[in-house]
Protein backbone atom coordinates (compact mmCIF):
# COMPACT_ATOMS: atom_id res chain seq x y z
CA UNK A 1 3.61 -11.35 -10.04
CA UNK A 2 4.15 -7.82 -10.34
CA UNK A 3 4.82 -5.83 -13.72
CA UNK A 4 7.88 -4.11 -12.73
CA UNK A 5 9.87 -5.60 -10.60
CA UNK A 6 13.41 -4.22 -8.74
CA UNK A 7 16.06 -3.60 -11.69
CA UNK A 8 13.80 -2.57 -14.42
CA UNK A 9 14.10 0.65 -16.19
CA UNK A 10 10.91 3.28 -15.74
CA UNK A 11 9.67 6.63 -17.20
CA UNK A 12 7.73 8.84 -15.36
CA UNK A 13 4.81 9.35 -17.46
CA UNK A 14 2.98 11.94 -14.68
CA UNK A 15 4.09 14.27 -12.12
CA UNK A 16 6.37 16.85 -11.87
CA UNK A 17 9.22 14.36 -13.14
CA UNK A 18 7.45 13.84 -16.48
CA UNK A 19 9.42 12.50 -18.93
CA UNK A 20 12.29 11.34 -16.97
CA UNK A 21 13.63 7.88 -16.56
CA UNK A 22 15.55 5.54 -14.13
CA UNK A 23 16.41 2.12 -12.50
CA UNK A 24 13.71 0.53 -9.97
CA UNK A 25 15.43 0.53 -6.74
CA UNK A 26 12.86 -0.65 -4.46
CA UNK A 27 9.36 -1.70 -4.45
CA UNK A 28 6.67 -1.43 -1.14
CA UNK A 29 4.45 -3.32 -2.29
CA UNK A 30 2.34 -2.77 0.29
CA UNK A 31 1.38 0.88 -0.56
CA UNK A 32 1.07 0.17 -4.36
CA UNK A 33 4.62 3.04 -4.67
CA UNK A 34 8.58 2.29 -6.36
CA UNK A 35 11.67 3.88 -5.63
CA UNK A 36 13.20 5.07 -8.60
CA UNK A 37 16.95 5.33 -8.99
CA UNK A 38 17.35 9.85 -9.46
CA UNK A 39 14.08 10.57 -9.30
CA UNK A 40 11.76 12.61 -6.95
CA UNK A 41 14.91 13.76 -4.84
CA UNK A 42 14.68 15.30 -1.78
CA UNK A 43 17.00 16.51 1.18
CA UNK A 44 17.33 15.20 4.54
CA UNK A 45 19.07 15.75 7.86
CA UNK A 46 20.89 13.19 9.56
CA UNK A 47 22.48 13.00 13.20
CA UNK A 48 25.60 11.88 12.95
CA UNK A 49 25.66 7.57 13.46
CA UNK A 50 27.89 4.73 12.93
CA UNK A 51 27.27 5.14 9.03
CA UNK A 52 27.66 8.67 8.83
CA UNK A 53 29.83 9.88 11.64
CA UNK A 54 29.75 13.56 10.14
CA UNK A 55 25.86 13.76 10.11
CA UNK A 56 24.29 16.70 8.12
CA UNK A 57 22.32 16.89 4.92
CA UNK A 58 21.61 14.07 2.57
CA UNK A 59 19.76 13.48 -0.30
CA UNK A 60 17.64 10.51 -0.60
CA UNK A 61 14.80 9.18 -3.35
CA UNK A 62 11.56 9.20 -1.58
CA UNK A 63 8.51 6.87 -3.59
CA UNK A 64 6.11 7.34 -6.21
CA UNK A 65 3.24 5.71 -6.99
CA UNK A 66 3.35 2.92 -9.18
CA UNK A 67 1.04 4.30 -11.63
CA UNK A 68 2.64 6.96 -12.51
CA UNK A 69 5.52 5.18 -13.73
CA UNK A 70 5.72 2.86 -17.47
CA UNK A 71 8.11 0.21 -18.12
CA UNK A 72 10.74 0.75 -20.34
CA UNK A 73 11.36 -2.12 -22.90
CA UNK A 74 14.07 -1.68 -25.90
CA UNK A 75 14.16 2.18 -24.74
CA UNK A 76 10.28 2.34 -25.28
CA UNK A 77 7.27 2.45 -23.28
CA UNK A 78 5.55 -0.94 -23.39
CA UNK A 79 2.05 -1.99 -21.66
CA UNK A 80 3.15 -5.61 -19.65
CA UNK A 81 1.06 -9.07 -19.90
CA UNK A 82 1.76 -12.38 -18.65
CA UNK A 83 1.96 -15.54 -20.71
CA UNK A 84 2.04 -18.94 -19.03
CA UNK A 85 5.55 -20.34 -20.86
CA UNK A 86 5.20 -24.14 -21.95
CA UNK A 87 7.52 -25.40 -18.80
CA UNK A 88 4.64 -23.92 -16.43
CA UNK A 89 6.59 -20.57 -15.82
CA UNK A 90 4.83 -17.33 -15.96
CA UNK A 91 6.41 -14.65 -18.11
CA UNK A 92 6.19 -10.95 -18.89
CA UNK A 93 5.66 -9.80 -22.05
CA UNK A 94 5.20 -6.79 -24.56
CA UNK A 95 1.23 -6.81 -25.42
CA UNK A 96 1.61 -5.16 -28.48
CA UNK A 97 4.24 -7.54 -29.85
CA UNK A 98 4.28 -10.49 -27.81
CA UNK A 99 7.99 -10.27 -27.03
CA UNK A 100 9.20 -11.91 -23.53
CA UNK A 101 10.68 -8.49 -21.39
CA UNK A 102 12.34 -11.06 -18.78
């Protein structure tokens, strides 16, 4: 189980996007990195294709890596731990106040 998972809220906490926040978009797990939704922007050109019949010059999020990004919880940063629930579900929660994030 992962500590942020698609649809949370992040802030950058290193990097040249320090400071700045947005939605998860996707996760590759894979090579430990997260999509997040407006941040580390960059441009791209496209041929034009079924999707985009005009082609030209997009701009699309490209990853960063996981650790450079902190969950926001309540608009704050929180540090993530898991707590095995009493119907045998694992949960996230806040480790400094034991609150369930999920």
């Amino acid at each position: 189980m992962n500590k942020i998972k698609k649809g949370d809220s992040v802030k950058v906490i290193s990097g040249n996007y320090k400071g700045q926040s947005g939605r998860v978009i996707k996760i590759v797990s894979s090579k430990n990195r997260i999509i997040v939704e407006g941040i580390n922007k960059a441009k791209k050109h496209v041929k034009p294709n079924q999707q985009n019949p005009q082609g030209g010059i997009i701009e699309k999020e490209l990853s960063i890596h996981k650790s450079n990004v902190g969950l926001l919880h309540k608009t704050k940063l929180v540090k993530v731990g898991f707590k095995l629930m009493k119907n045998g579900k694992k949960a996230r929660i806040n480790k400094k106040t034991g609150d369930s994030i999920d």
